[in-house]
C-alpha atoms as a PDB file:
ATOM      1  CA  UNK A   1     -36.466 -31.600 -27.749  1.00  0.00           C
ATOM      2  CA  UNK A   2     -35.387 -29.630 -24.627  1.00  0.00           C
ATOM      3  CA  UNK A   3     -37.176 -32.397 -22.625  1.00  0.00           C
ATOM      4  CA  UNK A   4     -35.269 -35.134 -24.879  1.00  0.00           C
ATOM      5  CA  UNK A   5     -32.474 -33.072 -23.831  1.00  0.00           C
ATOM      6  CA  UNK A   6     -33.055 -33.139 -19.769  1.00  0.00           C
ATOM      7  CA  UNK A   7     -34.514 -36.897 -20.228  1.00  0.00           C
ATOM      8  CA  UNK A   8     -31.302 -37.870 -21.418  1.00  0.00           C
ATOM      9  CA  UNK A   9     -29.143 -35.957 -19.250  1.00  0.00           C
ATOM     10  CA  UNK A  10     -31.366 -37.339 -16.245  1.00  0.00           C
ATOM     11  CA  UNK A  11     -30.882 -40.956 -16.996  1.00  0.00           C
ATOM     12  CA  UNK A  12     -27.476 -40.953 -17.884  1.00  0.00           C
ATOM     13  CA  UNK A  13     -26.214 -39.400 -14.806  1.00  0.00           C
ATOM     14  CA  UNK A  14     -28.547 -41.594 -12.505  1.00  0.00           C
ATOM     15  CA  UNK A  15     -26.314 -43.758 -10.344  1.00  0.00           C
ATOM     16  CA  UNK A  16     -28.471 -46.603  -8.840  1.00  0.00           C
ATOM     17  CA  UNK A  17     -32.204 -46.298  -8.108  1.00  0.00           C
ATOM     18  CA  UNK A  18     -33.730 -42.805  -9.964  1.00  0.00           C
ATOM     19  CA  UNK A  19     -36.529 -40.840  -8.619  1.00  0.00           C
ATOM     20  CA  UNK A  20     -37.118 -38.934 -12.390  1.00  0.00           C
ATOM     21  CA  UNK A  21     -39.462 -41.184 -15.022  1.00  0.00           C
ATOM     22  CA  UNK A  22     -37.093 -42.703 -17.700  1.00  0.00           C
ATOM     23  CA  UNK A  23     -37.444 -41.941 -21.241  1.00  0.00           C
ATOM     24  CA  UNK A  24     -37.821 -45.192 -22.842  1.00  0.00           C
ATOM     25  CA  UNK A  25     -37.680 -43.659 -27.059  1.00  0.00           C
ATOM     26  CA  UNK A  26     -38.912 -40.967 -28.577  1.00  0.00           C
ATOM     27  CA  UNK A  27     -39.766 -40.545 -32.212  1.00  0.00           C
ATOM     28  CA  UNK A  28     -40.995 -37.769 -34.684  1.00  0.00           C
ATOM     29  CA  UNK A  29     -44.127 -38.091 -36.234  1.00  0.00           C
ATOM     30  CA  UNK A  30     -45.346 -35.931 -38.569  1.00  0.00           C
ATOM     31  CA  UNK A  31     -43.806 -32.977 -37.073  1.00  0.00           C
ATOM     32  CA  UNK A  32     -44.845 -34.149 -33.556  1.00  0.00           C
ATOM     33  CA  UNK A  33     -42.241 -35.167 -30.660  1.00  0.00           C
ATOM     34  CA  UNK A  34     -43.144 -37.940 -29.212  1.00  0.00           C
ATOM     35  CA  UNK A  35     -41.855 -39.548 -26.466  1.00  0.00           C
ATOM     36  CA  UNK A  36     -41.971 -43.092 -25.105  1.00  0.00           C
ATOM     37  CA  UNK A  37     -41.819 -43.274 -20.967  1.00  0.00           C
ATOM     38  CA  UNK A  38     -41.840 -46.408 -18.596  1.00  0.00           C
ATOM     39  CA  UNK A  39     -45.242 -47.242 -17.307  1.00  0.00           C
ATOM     40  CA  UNK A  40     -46.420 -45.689 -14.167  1.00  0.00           C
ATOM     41  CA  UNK A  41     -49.749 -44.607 -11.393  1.00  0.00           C
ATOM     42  CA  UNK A  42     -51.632 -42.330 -11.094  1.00  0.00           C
ATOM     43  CA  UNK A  43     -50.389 -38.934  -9.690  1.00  0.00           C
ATOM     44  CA  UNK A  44     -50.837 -37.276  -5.973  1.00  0.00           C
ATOM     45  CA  UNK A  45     -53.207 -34.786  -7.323  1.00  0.00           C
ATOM     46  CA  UNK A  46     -55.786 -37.596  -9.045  1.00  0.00           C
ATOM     47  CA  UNK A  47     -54.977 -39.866  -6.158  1.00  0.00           C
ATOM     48  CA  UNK A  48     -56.454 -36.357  -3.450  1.00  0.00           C
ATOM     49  CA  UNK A  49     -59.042 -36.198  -5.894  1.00  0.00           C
ATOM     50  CA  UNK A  50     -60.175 -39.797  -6.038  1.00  0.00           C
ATOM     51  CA  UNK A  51     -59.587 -40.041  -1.949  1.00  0.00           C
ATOM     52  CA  UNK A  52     -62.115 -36.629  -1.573  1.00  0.00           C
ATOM     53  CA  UNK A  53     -58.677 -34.421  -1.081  1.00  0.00           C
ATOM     54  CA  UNK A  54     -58.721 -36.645   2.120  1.00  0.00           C
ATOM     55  CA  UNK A  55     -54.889 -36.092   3.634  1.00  0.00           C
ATOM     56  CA  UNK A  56     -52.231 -39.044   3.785  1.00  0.00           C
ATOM     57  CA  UNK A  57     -50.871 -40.390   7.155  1.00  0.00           C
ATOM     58  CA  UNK A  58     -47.819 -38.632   8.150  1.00  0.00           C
ATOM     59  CA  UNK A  59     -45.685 -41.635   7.473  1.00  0.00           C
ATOM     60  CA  UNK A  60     -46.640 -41.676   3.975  1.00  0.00           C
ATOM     61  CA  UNK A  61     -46.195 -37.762   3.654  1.00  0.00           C
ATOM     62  CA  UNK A  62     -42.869 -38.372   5.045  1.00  0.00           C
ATOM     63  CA  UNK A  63     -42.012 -41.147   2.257  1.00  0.00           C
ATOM     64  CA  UNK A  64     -43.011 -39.434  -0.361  1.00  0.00           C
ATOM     65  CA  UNK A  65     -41.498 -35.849   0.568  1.00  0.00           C
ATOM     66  CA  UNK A  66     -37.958 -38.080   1.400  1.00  0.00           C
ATOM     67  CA  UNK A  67     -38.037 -39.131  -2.202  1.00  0.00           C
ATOM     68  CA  UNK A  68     -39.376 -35.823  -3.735  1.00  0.00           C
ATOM     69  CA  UNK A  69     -36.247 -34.116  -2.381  1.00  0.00           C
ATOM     70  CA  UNK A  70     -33.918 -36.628  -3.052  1.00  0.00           C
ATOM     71  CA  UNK A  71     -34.716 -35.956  -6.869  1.00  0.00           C
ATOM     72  CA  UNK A  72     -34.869 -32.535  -6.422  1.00  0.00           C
ATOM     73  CA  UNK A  73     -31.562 -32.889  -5.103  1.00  0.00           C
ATOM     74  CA  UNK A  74     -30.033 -34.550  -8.314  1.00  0.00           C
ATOM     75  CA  UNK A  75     -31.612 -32.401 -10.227  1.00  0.00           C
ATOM     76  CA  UNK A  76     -29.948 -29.679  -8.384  1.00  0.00           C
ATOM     77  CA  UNK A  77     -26.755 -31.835  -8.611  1.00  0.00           C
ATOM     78  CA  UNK A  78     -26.662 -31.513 -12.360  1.00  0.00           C
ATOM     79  CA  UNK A  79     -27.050 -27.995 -12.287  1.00  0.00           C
ATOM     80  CA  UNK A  80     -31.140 -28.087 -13.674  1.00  0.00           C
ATOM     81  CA  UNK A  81     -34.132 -26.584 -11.973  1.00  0.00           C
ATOM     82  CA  UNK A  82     -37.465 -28.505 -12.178  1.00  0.00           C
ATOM     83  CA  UNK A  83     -39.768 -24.669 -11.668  1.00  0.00           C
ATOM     84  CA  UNK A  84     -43.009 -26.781 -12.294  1.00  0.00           C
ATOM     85  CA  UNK A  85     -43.252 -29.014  -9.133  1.00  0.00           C
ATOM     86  CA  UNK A  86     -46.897 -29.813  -8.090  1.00  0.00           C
ATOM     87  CA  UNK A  87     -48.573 -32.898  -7.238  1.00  0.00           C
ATOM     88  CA  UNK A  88     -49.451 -33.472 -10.794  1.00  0.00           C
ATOM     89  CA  UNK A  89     -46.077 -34.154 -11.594  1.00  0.00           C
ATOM     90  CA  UNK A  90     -45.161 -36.642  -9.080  1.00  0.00           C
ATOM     91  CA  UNK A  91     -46.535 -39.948 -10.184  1.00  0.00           C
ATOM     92  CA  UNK A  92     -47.103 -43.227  -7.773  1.00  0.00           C
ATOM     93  CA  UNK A  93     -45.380 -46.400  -9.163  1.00  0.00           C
ATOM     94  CA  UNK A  94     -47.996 -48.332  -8.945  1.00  0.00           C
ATOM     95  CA  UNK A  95     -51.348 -48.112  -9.368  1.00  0.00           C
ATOM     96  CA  UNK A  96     -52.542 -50.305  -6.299  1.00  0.00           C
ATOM     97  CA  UNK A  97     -54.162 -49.573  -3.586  1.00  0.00           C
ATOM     98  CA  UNK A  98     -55.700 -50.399  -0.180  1.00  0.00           C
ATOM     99  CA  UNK A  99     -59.638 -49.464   0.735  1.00  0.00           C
ATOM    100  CA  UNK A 100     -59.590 -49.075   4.606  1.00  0.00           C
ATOM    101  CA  UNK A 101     -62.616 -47.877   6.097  1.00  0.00           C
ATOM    102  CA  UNK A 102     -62.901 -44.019   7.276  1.00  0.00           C
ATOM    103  CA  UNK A 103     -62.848 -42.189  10.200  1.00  0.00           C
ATOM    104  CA  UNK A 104     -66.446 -40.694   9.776  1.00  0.00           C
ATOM    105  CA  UNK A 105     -69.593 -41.780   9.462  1.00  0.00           C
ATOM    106  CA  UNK A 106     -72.289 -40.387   6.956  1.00  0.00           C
ATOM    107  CA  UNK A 107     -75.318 -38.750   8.481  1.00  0.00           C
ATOM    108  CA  UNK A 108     -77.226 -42.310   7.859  1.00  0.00           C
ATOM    109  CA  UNK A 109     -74.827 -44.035   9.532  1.00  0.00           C
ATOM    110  CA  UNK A 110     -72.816 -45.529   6.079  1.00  0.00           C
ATOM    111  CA  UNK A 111     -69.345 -46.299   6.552  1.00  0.00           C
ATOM    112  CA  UNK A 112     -67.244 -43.994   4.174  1.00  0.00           C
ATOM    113  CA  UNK A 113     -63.986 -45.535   2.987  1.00  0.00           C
ATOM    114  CA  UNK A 114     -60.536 -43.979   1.852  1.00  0.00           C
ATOM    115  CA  UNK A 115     -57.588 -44.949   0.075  1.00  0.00           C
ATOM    116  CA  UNK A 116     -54.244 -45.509   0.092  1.00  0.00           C
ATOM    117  CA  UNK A 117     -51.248 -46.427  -1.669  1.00  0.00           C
ATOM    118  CA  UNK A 118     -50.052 -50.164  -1.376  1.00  0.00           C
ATOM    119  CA  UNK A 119     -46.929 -48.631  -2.342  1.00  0.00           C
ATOM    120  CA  UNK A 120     -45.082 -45.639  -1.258  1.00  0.00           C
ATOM    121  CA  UNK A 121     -42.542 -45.194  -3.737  1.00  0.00           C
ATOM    122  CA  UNK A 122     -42.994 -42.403  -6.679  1.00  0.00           C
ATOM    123  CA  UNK A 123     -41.460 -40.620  -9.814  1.00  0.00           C
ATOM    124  CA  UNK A 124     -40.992 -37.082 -10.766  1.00  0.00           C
ATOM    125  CA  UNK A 125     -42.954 -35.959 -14.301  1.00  0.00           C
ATOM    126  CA  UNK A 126     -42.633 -33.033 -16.512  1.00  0.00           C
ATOM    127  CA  UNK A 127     -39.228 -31.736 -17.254  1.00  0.00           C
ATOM    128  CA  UNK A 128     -40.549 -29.423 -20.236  1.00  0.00           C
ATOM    129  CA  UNK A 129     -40.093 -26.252 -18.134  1.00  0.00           C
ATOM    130  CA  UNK A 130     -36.796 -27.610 -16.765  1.00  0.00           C
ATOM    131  CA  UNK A 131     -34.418 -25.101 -17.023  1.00  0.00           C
ATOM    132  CA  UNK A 132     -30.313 -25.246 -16.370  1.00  0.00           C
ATOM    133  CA  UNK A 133     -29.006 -22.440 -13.924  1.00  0.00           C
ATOM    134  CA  UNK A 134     -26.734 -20.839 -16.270  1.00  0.00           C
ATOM    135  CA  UNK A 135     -29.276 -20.612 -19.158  1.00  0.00           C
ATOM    136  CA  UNK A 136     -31.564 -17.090 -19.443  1.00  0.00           C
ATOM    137  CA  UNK A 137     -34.781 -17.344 -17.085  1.00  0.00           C
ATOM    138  CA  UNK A 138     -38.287 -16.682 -17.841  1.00  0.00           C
ATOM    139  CA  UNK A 139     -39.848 -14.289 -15.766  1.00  0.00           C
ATOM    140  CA  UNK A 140     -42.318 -16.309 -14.557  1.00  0.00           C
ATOM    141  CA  UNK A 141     -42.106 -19.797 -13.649  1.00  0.00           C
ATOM    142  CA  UNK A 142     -44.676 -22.339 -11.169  1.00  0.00           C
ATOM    143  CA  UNK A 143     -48.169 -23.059 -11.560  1.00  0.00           C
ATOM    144  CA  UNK A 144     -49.747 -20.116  -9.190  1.00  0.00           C
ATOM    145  CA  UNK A 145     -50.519 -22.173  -6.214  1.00  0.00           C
ATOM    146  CA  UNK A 146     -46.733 -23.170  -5.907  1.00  0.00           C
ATOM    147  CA  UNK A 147     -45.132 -19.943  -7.072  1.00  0.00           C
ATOM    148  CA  UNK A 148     -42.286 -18.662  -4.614  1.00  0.00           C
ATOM    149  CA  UNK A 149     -42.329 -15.169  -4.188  1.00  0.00           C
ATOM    150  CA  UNK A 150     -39.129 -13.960  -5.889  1.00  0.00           C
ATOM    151  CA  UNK A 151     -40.930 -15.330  -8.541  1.00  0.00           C
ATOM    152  CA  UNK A 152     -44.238 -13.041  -8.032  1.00  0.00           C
ATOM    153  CA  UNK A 153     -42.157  -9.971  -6.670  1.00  0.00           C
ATOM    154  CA  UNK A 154     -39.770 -10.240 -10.367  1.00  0.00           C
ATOM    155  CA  UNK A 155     -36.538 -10.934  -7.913  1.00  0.00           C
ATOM    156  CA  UNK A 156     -35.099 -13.320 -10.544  1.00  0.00           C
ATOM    157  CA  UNK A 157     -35.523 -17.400  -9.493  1.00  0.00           C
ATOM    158  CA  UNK A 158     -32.941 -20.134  -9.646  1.00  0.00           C
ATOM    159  CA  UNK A 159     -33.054 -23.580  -7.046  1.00  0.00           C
ATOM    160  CA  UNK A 160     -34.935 -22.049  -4.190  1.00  0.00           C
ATOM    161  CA  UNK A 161     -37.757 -21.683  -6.280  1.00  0.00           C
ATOM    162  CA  UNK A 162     -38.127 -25.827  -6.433  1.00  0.00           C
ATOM    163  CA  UNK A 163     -37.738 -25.891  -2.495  1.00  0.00           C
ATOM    164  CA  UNK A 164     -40.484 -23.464  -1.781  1.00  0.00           C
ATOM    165  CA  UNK A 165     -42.656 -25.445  -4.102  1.00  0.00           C
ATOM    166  CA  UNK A 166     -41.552 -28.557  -2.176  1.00  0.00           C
ATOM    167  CA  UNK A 167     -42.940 -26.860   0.901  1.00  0.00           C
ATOM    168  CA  UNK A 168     -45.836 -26.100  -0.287  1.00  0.00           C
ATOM    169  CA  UNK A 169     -46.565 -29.940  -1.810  1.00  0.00           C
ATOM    170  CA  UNK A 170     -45.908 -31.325   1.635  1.00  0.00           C
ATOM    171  CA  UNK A 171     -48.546 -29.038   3.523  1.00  0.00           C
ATOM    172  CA  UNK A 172     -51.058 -30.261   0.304  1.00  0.00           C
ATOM    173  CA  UNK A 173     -50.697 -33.636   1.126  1.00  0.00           C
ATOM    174  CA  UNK A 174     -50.940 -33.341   5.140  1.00  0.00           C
ATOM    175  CA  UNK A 175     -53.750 -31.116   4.707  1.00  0.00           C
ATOM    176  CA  UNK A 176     -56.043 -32.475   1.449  1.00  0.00           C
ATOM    177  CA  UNK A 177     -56.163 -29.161  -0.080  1.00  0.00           C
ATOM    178  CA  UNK A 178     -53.466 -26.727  -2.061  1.00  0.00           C
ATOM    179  CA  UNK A 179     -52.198 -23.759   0.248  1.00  0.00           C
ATOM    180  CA  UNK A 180     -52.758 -20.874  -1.624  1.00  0.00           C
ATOM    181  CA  UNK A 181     -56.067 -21.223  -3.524  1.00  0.00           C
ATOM    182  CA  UNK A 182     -55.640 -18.128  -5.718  1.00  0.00           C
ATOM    183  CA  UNK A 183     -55.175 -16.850  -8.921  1.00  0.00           C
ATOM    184  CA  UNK A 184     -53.832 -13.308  -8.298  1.00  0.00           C
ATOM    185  CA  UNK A 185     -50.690 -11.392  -7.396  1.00  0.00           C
ATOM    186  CA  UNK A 186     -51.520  -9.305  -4.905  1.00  0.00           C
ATOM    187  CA  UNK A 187     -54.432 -12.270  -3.010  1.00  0.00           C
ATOM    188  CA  UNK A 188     -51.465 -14.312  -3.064  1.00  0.00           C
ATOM    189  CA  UNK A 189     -48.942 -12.332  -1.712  1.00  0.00           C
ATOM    190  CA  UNK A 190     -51.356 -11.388   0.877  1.00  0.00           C
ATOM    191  CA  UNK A 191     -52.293 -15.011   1.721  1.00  0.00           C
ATOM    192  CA  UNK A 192     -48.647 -15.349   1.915  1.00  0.00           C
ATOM    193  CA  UNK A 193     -48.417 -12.871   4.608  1.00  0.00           C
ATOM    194  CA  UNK A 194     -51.152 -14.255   6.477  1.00  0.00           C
ATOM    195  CA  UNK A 195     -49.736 -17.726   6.837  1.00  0.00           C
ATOM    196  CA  UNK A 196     -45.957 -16.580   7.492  1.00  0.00           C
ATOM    197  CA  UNK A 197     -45.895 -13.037   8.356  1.00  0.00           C
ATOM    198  CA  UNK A 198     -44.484  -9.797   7.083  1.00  0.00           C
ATOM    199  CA  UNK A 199     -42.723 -10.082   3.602  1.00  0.00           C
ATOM    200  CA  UNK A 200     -39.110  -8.585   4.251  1.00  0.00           C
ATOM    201  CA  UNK A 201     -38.672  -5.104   3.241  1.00  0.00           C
ATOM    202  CA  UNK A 202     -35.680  -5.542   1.193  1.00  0.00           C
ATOM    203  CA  UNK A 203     -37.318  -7.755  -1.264  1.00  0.00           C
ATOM    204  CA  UNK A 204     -40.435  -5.374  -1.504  1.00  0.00           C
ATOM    205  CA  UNK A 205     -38.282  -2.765  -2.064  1.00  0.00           C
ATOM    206  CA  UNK A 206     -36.095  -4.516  -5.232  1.00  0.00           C
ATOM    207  CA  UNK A 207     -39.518  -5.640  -6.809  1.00  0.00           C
ATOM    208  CA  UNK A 208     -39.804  -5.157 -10.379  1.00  0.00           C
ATOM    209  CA  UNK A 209     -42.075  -2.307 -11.393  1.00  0.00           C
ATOM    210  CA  UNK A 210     -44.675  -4.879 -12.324  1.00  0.00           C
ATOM    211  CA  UNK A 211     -44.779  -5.725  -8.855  1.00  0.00           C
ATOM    212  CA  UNK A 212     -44.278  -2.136  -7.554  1.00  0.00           C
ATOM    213  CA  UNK A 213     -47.925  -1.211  -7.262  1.00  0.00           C
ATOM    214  CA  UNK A 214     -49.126  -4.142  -4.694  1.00  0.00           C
ATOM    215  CA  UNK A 215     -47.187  -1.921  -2.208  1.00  0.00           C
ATOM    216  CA  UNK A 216     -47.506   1.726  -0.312  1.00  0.00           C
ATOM    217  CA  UNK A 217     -44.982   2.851   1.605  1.00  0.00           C
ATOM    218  CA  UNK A 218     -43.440  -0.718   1.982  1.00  0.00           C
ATOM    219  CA  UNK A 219     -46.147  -2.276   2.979  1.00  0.00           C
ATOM    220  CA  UNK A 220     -48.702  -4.603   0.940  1.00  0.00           C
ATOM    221  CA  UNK A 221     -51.489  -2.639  -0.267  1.00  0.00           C
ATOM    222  CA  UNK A 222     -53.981  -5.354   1.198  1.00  0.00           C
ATOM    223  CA  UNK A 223     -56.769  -4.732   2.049  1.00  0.00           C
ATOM    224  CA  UNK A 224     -57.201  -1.355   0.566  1.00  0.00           C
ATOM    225  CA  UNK A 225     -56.377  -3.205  -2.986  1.00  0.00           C
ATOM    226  CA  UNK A 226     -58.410  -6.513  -3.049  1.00  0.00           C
ATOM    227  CA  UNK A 227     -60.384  -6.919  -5.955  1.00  0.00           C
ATOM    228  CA  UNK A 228     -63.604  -8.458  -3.718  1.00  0.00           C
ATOM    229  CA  UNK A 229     -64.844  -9.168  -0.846  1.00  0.00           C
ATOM    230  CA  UNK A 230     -64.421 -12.919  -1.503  1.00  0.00           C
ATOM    231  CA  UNK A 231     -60.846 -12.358  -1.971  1.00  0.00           C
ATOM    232  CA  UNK A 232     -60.289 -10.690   1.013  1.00  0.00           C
ATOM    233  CA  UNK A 233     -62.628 -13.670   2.796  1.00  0.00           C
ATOM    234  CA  UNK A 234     -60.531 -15.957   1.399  1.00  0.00           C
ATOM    235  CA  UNK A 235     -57.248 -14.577   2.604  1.00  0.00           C
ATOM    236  CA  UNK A 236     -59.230 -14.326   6.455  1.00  0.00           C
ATOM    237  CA  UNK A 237     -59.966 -17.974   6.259  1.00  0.00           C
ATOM    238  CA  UNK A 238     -56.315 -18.983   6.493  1.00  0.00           C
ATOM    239  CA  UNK A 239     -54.190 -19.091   9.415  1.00  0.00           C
ATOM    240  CA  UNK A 240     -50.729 -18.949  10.200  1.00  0.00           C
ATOM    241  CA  UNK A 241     -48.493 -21.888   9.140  1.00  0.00           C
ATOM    242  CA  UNK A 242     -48.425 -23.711  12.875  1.00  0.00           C
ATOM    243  CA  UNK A 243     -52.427 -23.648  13.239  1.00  0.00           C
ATOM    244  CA  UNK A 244     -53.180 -24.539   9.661  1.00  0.00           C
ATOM    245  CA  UNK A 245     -50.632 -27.631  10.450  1.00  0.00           C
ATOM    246  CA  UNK A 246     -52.091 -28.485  14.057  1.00  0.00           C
ATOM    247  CA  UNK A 247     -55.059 -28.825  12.501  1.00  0.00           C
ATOM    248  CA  UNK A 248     -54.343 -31.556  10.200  1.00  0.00           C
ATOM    249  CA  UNK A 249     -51.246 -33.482  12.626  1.00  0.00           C
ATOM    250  CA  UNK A 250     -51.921 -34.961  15.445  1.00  0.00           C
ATOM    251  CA  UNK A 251     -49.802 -33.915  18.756  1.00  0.00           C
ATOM    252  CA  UNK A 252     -45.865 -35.402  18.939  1.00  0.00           C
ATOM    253  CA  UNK A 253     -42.547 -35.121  18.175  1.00  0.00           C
ATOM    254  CA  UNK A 254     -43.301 -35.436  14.249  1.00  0.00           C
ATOM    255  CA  UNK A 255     -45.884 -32.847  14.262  1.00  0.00           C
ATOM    256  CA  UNK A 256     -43.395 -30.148  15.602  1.00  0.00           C
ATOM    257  CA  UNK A 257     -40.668 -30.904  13.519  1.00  0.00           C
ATOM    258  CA  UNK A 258     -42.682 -31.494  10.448  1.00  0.00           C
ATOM    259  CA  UNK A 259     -43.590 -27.832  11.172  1.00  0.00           C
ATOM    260  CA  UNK A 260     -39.625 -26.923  11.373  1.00  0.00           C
ATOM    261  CA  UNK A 261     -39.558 -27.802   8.426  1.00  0.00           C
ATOM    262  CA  UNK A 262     -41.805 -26.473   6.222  1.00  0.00           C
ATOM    263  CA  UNK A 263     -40.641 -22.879   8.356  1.00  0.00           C
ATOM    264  CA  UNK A 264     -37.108 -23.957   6.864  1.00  0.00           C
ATOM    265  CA  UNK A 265     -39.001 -24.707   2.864  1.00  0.00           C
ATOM    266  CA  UNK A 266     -41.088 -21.500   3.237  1.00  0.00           C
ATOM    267  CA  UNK A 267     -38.345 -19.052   4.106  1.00  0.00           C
ATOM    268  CA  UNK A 268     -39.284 -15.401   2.379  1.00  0.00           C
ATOM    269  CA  UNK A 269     -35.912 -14.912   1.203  1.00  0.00           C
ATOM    270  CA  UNK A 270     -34.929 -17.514  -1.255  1.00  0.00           C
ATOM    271  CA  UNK A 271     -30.702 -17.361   0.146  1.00  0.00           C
ATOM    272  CA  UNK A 272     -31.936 -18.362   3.484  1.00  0.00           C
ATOM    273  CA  UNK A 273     -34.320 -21.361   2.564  1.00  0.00           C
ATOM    274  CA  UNK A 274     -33.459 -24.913   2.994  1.00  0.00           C
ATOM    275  CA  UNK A 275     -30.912 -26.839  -0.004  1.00  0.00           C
ATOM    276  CA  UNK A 276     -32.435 -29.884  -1.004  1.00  0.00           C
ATOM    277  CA  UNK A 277     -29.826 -31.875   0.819  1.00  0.00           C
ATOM    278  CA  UNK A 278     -30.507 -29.601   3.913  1.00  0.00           C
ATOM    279  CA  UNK A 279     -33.553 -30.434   3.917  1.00  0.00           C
ATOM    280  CA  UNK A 280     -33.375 -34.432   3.537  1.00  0.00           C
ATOM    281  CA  UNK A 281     -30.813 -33.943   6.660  1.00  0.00           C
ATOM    282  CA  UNK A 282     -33.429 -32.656   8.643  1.00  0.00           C
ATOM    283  CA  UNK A 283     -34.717 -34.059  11.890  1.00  0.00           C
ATOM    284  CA  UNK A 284     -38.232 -35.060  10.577  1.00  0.00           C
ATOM    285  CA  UNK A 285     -36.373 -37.834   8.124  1.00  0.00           C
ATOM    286  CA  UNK A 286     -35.105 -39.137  11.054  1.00  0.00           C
ATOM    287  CA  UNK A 287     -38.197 -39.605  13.120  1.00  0.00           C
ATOM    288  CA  UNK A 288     -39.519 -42.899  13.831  1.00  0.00           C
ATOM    289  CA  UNK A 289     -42.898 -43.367  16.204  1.00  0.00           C
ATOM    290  CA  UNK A 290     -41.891 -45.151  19.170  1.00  0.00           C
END
């Protein structure tokens, strides 16, 4: 009934065109909630999947992470806070696509193909963790990979949370593959130093006591605490946040300012990361290819 309740809220508010799925009905049976939605695609994630986690052109990455933040941003409006924003819960619209051949060849010379949307356009999913600002927070909040780290460090959360997850979509969809692979505090928060440097001391020293013991003497405990060599292989295999993008974005003006603004997304400290709105006014919405 709390999703009812945000369903509701999210289509009577909508002025125009809205980026959130509309409730259509919902009904109880038997005890059950059930509720009735418009008819839509498939999401990013089965769409990486079904494509071999092969990326999307940066002109589609740019389409879709326009309209992501532009219902992010009327979320935000009406005062609610997605906290579970992955690729699973951004649907395509439709369900069509185009099969273009690849860029690489198989070892017996086969052509392999990939595909892509006919249609760029998309709607957020999942509103049953949606929480208003003023309303009493869970502690924890994200599926891992797309966790912000107030959220692992116990700082309290509220809209920056849905930005940093933002940030971390984008970089999926460039890239084929989630960010942080992990499915532990202290790999994660070290995987999170390796991509965008040195967590700032003020926020390691206000973590919550659960939190408390990933750190010595302010600094992560990494990797004197790893649980494995793996993890600590794992956390060696990334790179920082420019190179893991140069890899995947070809050279020009929308490479560098793509990067500007994930830097912007990705900010540590959740009071200096990018608004919603700041974020759709940013330079890489504007770019065009000559």
């Amino acid at each position: 009934m709390i999703e009812v309740d945000v369903l509701e809220q999210l289509a009577k508010n909508a002025k125009g065109r809205s980026l959130c799925v509309q409730i259509r009905n919902w009904f109880d049976y038997h005890n059950h909630i059930c509720i009735v939605f418009e008819k839509l695609g498939p999401s990013l994630f089965d769409f990486l999947k079904r494509n071999k986690y092969s990326p999307f052109p940066m002109d589609l990455v740019r389409e879709i992470g326009r309209q992501l933040l532009e219902s992010v941003a009327y979320m935000h409006s009406l005062h609610l806070i997605h906290t579970d924003l992955k690729p699973e819960n951004i649907l395509l619209v439709s369900s069509d696509y185009l099969k273009l051949p690849g860029y690489k060849r198989s070892s017996q010379g086969e052509i392999s193909y990939r595909w892509l949307p006919k249609s760029s356009e998309i709607k957020l999913i999942d509103f049953g963790s949606t929480a208003y600002d003023n309303e009493n927070h869970s502690s924890i909040v994200s599926t891992r990979h797309y966790r912000a780290p107030e959220v692992i460090l116990g700082l309290g959360w509220s809209y920056p949370c849905d930005m940093w997850s933002v940030g971390c979509i984008l970089v999926e969809l460039c890239s084929g593959e989630a960010l942080f692979q992990t499915h532990e505090n202290l790999e994660h928060l070290a995987m999170l130093e390796r991509v965008l440097g040195p967590l700032p001391e003020h926020m390691i020293l206000r973590a919550n006591r659960d939190a408390e013991k990933y750190f010595r003497r302010s600094r992560l405990n990494w990797p004197e605490g790893a649980v494995s060599r793996e993890s600590i292989r794992a956390v060696r295999k990334l790179d920082r946040l420019k190179n893991l993008i140069s890899q995947c974005v070809s050279v020009g003006g929308s490479r560098s300012s793509f990067i500007d603004l994930l830097h912007g997304l990705l900010k540590f400290d959740p009071s200096d990361r990018l608004t919603a709105q700041e974020a759709l006014d940013h330079p890489f919405f504007r770019y065009s290819p000559a």
